[in-house]
C-alpha atoms as a PDB file:
ATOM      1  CA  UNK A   1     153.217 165.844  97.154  1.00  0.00           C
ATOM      2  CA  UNK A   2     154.033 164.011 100.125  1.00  0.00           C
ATOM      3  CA  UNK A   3     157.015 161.189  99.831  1.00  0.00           C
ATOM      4  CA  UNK A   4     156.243 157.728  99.161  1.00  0.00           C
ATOM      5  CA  UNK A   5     157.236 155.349 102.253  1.00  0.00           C
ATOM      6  CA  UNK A   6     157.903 151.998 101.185  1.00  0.00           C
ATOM      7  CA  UNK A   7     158.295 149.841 103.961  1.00  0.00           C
ATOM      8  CA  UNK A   8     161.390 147.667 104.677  1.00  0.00           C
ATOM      9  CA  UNK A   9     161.888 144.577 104.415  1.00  0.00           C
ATOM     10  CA  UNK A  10     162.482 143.357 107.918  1.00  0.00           C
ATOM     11  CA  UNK A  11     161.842 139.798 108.575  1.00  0.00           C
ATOM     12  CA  UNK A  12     160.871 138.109 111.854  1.00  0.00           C
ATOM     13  CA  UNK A  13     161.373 134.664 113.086  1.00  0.00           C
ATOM     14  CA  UNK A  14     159.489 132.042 110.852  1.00  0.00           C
ATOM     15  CA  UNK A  15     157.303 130.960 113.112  1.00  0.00           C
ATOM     16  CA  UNK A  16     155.952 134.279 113.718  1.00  0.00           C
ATOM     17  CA  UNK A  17     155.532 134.788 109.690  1.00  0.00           C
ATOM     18  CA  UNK A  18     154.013 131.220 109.521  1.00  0.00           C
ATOM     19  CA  UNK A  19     151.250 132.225 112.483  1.00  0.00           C
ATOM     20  CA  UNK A  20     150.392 135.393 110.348  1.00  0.00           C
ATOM     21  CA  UNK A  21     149.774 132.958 106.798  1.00  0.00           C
ATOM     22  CA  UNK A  22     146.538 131.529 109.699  1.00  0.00           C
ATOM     23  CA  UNK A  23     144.949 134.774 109.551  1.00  0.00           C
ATOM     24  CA  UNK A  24     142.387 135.605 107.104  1.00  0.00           C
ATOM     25  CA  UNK A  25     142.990 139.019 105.238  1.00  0.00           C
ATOM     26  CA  UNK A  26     140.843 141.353 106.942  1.00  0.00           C
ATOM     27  CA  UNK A  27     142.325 140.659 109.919  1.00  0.00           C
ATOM     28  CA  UNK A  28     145.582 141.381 108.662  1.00  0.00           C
ATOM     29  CA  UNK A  29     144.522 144.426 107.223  1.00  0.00           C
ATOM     30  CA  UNK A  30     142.904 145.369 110.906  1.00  0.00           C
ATOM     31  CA  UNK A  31     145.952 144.613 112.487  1.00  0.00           C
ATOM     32  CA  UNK A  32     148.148 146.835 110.643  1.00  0.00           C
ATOM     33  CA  UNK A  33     146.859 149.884 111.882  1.00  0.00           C
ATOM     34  CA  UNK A  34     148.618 149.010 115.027  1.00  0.00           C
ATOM     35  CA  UNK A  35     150.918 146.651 114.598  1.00  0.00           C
ATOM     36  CA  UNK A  36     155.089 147.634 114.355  1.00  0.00           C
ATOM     37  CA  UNK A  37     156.625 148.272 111.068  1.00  0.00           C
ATOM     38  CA  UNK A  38     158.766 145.082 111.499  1.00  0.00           C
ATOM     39  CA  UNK A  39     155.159 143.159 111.668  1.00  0.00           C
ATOM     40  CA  UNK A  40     153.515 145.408 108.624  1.00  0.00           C
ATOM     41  CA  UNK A  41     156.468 144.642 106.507  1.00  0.00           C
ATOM     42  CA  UNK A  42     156.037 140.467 107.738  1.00  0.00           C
ATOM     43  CA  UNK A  43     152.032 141.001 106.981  1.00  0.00           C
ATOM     44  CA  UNK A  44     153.118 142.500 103.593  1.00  0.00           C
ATOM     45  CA  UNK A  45     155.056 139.768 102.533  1.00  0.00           C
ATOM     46  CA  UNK A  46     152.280 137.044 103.249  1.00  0.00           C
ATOM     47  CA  UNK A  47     149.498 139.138 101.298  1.00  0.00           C
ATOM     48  CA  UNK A  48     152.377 139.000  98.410  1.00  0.00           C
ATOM     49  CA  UNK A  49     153.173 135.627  98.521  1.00  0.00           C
ATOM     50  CA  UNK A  50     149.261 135.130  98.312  1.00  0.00           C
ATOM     51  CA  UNK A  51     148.881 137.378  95.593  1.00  0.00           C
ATOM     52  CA  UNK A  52     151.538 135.451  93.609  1.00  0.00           C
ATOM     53  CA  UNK A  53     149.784 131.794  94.536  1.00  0.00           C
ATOM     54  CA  UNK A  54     146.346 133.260  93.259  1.00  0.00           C
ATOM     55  CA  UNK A  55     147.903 134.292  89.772  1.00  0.00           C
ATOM     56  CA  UNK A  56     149.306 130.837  89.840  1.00  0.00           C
ATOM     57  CA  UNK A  57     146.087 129.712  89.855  1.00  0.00           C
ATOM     58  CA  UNK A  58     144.556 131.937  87.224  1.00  0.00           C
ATOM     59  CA  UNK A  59     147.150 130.311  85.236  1.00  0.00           C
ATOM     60  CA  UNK A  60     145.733 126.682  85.125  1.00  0.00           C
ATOM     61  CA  UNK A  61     142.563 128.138  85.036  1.00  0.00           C
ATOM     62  CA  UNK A  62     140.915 126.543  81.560  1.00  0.00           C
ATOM     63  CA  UNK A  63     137.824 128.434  79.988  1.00  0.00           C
ATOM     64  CA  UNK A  64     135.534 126.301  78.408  1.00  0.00           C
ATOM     65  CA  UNK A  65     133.239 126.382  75.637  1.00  0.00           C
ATOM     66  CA  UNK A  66     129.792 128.090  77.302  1.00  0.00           C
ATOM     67  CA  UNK A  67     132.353 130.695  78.812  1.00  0.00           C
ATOM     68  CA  UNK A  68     132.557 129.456  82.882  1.00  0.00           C
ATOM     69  CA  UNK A  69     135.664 128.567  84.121  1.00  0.00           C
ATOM     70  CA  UNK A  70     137.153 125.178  85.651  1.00  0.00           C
ATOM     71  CA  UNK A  71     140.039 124.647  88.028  1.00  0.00           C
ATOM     72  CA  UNK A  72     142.076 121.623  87.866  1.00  0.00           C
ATOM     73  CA  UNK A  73     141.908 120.591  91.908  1.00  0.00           C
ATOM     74  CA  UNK A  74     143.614 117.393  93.098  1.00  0.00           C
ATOM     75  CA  UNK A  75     141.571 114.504  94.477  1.00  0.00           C
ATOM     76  CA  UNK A  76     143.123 115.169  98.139  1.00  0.00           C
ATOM     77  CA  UNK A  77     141.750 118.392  97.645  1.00  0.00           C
ATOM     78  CA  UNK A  78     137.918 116.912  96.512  1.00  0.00           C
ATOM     79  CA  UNK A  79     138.377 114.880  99.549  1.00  0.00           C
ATOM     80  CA  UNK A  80     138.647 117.435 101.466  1.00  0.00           C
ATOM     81  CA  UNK A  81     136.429 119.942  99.765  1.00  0.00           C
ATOM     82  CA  UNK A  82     133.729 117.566  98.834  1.00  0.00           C
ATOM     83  CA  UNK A  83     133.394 114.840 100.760  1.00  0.00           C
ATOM     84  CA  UNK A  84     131.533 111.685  99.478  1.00  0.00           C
ATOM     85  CA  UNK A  85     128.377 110.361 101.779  1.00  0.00           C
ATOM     86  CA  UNK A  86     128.808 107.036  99.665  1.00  0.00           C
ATOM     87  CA  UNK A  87     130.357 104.025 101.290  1.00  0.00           C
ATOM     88  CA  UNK A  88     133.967 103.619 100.339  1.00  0.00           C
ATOM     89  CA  UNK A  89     133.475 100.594  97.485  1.00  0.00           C
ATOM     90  CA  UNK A  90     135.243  97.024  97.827  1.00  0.00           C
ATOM     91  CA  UNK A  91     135.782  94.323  95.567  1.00  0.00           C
ATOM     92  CA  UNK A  92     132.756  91.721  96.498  1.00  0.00           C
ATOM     93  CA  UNK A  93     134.106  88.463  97.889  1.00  0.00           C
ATOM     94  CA  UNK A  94     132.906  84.988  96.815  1.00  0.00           C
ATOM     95  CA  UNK A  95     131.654  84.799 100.024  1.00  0.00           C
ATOM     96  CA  UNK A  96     129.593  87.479 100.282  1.00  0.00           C
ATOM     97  CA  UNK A  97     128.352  86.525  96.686  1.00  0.00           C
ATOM     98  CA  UNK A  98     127.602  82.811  98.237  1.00  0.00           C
ATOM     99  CA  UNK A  99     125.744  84.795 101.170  1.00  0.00           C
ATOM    100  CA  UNK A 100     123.667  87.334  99.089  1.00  0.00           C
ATOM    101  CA  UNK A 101     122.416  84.160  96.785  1.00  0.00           C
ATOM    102  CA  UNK A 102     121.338  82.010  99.956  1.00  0.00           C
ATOM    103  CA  UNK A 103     119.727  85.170 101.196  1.00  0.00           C
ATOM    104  CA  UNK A 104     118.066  85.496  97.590  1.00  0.00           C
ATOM    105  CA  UNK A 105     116.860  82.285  97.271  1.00  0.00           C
ATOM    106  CA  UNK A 106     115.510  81.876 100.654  1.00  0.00           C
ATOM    107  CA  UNK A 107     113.332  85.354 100.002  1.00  0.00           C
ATOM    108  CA  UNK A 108     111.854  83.340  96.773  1.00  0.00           C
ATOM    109  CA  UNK A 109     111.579  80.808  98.704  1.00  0.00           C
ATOM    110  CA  UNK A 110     109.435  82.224 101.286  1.00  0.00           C
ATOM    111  CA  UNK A 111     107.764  84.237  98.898  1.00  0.00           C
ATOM    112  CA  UNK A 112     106.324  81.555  96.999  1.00  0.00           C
ATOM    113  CA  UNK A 113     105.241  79.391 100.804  1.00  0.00           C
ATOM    114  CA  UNK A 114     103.376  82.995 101.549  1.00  0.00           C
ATOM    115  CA  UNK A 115     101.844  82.869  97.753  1.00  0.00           C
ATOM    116  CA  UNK A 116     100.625  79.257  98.121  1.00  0.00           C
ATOM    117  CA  UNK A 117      99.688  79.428 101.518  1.00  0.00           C
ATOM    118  CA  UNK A 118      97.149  82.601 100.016  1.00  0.00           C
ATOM    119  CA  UNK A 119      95.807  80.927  97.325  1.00  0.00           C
ATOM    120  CA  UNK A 120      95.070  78.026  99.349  1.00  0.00           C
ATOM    121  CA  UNK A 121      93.063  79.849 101.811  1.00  0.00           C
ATOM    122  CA  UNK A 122      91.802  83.043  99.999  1.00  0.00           C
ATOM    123  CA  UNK A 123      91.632  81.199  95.961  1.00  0.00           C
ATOM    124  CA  UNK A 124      92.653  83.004  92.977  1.00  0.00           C
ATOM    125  CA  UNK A 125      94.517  86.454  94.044  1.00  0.00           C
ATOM    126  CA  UNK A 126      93.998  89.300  90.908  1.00  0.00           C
ATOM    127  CA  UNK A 127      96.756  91.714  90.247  1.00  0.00           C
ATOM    128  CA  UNK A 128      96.103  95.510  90.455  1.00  0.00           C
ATOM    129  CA  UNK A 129      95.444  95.541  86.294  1.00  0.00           C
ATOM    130  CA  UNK A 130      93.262  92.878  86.250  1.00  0.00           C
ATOM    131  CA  UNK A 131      90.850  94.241  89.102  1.00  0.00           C
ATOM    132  CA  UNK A 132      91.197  97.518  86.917  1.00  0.00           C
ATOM    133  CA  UNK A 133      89.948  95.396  83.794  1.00  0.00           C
ATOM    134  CA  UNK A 134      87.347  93.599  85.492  1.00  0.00           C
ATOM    135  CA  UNK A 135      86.022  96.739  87.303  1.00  0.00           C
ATOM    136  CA  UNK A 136      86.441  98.952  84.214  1.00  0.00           C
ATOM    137  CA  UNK A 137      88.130 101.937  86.211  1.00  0.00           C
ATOM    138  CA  UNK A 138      91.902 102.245  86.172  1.00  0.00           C
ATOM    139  CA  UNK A 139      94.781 101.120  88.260  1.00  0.00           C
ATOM    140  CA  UNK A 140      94.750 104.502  90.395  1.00  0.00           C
ATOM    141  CA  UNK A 141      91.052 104.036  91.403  1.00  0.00           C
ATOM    142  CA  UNK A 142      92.125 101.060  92.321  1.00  0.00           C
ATOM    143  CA  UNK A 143      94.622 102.310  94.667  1.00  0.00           C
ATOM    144  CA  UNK A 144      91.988 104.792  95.851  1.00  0.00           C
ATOM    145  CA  UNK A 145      89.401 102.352  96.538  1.00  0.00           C
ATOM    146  CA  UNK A 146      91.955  99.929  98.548  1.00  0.00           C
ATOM    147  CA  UNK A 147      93.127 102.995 100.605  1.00  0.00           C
ATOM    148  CA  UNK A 148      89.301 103.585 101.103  1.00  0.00           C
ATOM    149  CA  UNK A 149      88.786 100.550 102.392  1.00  0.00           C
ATOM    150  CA  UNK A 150      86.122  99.715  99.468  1.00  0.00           C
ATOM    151  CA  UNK A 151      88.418  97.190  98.176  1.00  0.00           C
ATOM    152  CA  UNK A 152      90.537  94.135 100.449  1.00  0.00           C
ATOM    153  CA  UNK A 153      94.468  93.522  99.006  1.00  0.00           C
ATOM    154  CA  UNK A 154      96.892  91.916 100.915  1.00  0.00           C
ATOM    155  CA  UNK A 155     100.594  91.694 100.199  1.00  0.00           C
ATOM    156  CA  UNK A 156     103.002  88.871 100.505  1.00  0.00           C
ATOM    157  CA  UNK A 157     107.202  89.414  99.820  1.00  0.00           C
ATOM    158  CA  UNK A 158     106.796  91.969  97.537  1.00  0.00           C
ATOM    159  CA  UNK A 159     105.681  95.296  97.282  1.00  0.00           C
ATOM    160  CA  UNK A 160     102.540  94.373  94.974  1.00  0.00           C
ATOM    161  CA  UNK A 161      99.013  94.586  96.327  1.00  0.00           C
ATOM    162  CA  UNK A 162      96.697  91.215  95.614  1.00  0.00           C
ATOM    163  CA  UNK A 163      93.058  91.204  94.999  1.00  0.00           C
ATOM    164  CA  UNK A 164      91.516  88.074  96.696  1.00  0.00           C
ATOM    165  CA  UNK A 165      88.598  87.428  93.740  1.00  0.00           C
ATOM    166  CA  UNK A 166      86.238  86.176  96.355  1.00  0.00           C
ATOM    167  CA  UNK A 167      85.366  90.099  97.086  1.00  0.00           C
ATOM    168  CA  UNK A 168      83.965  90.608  93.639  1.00  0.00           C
ATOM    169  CA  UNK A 169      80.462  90.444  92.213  1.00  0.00           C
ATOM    170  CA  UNK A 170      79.551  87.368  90.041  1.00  0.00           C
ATOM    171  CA  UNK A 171      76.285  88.846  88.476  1.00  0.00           C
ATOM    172  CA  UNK A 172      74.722  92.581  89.378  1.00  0.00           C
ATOM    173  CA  UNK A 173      72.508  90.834  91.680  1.00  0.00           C
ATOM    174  CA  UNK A 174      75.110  90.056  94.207  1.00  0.00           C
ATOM    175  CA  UNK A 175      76.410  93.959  94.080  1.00  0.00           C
ATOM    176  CA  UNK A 176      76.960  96.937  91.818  1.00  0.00           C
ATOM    177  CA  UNK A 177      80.024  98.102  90.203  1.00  0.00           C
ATOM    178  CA  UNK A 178      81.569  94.738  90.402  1.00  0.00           C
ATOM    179  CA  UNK A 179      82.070  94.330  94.431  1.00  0.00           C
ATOM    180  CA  UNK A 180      80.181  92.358  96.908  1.00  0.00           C
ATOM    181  CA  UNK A 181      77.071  94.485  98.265  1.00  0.00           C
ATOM    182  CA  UNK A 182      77.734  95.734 101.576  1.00  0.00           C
ATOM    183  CA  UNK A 183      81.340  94.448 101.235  1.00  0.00           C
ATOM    184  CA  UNK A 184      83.172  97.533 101.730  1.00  0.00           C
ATOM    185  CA  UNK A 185      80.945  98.328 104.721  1.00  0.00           C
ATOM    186  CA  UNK A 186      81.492  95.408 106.509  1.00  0.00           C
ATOM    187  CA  UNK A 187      85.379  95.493 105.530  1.00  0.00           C
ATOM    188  CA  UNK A 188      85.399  98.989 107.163  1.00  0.00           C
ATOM    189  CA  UNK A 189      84.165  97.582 110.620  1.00  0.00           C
ATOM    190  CA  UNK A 190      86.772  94.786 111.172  1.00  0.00           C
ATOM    191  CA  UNK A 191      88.988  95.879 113.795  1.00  0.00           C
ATOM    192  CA  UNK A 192      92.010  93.806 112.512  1.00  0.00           C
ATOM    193  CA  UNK A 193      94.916  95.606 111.064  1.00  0.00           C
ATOM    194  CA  UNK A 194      96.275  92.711 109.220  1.00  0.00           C
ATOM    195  CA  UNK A 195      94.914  92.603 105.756  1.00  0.00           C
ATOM    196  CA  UNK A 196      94.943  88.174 106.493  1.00  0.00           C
ATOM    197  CA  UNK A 197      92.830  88.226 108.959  1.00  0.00           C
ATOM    198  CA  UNK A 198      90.386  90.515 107.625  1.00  0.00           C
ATOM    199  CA  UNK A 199      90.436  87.970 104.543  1.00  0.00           C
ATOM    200  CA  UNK A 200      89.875  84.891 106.690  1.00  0.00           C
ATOM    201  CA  UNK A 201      86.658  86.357 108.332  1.00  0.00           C
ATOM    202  CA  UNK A 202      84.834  86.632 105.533  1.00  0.00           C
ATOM    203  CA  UNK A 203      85.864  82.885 104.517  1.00  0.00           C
ATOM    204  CA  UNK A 204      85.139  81.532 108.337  1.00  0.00           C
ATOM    205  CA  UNK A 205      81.574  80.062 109.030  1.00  0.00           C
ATOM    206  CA  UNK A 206      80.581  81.137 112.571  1.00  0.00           C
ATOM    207  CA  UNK A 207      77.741  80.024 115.160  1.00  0.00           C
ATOM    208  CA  UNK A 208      76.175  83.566 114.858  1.00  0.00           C
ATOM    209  CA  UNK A 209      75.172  83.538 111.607  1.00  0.00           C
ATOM    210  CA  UNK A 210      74.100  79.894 111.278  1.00  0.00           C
ATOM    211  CA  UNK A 211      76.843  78.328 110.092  1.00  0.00           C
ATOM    212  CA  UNK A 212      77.312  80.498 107.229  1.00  0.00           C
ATOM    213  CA  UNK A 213      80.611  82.789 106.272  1.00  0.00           C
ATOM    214  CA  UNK A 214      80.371  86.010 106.043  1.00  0.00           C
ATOM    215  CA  UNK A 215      80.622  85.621 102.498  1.00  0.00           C
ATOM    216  CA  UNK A 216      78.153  83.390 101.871  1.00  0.00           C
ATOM    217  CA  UNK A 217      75.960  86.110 103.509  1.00  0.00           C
ATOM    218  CA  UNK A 218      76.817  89.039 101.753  1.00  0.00           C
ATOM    219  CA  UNK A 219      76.476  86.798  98.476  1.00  0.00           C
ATOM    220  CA  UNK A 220      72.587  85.674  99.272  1.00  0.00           C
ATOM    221  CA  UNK A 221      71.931  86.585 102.795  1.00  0.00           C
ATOM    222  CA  UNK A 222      68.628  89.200 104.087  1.00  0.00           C
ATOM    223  CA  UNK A 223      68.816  92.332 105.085  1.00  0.00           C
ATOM    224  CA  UNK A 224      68.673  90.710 108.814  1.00  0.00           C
ATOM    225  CA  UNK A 225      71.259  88.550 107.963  1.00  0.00           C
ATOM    226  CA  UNK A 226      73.434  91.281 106.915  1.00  0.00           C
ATOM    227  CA  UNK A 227      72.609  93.142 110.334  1.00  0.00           C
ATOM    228  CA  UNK A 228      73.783  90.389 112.075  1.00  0.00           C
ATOM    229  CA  UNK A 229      77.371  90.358 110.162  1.00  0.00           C
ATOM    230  CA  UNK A 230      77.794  94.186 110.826  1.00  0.00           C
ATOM    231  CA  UNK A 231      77.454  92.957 114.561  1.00  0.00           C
ATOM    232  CA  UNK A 232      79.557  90.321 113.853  1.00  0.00           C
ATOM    233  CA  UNK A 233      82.254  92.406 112.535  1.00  0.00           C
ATOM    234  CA  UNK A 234      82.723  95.180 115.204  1.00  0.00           C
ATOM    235  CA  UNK A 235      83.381  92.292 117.457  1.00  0.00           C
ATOM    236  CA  UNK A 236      83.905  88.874 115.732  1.00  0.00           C
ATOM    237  CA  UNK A 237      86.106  87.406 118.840  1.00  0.00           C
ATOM    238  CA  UNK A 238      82.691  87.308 121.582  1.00  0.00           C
ATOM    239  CA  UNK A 239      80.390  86.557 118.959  1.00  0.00           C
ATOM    240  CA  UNK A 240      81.573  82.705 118.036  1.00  0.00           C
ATOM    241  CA  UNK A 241      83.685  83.718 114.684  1.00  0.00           C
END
């Protein structure tokens, strides 16, 4: 049986050792194969030293009930490990408090000018439930319909669509299903992209078709009549709307 050589314990300079604790294992182990027995003792000595810090570990190491293990690790270390994308929190000043609540109340504000200035010009504005009520077809055709352009919502501060109730049917001779016959055609023409100003041509009277609004046409107008708004709405700024 050949002899057992263990290696002795020859230290180098510190800062040498302290270079060698940089390098990952494997290339420690690599290294050995050529490196002087002074160095594979050093290189022993740090693997040992990391053995002992990993059974340290193991020590703290707490099982819990379902059988995984956690490790107690020190917020500097979470900092470092796992660091937050959150803003770093503050304690909210009064005058950022005073600043939030004029910016608040100037929204509502606004909000409300937008909502009055709507109703004035466009009349009662329904909410997506009631159009779903008054349609009998449910909130998500309702969505559908305004994506398809079958039905005209506009939106003021908040994120809520509004139904102006001029669009819709009085009695199933001025349209089926509830909406204005040949509404959703003509609404489909309109080159604006603002939802306003495709709501103010149907309310504006223009030269072209008598006098009347668009409205008024869809509402009792003749087929001619209706021909004449389709005109009309491909290109309502040269035809006197």
């Amino acid at each position: 049986m050949a002899p057992v050589i263990t290696p002795t314990r020859e230290f180098l300079p510190r800062t040498v050792v302290e270079e060698l604790k940089k390098k990952p294992v494997w290339v420690l182990v690599h290294e050995a194969g050529s490196a002087t027995p002074k160095e594979r003792a050093a290189m022993l000595s740090v693997l040992e030293d990391a053995a002992k810090q990993i059974q340290e570990i193991s020590a703290e190491v707490v099982s819990d009930s379902g059988g995984a293990y956690v490790v107690e690790v020190a917020p500097q270390q979470m900092a470092t490990y796992f660091p937050s994308s959150q803003p770093h929190r503050h304690d909210v000043s009064d005058e950022e408090i005073a600043t939030a609540t004029t910016w608040w109340d100037e929204a509502i504000r606004r909000g409300s000018g937008h909502r009055a200035a709507a109703l004035g010009q466009f009349g009662r504005l329904l909410l997506p439930s009631e159009v779903a009520t008054r349609l009998g077809i449910t909130r998500v055709t309702v969505n559908n319909w305004r994506q398809a352009q079958r039905l005209l919502a506009i939106r003021l501060d908040t994120s809520k669509y509004l139904y102006p109730e001029f669009q819709f049917a009085g009695s199933p001779d001025e349209g089926e299903m509830g909406v204005l016959r040949h509404f959703h055609e003509i609404l489909a023409l309109l080159p604006y992209e603002s939802a306003w100003a495709k709501a103010k041509f149907f309310l504006r009277s223009s030269p072209y078709l008598g006098g009347h609004t668009p409205l008024e046409v869809l509402k009792s107008g003749t087929l001619e009549d209706i021909e004449r708004l389709s005109h009309l709405a491909q290109d309502p700024g040269e035809m006197g709307s």
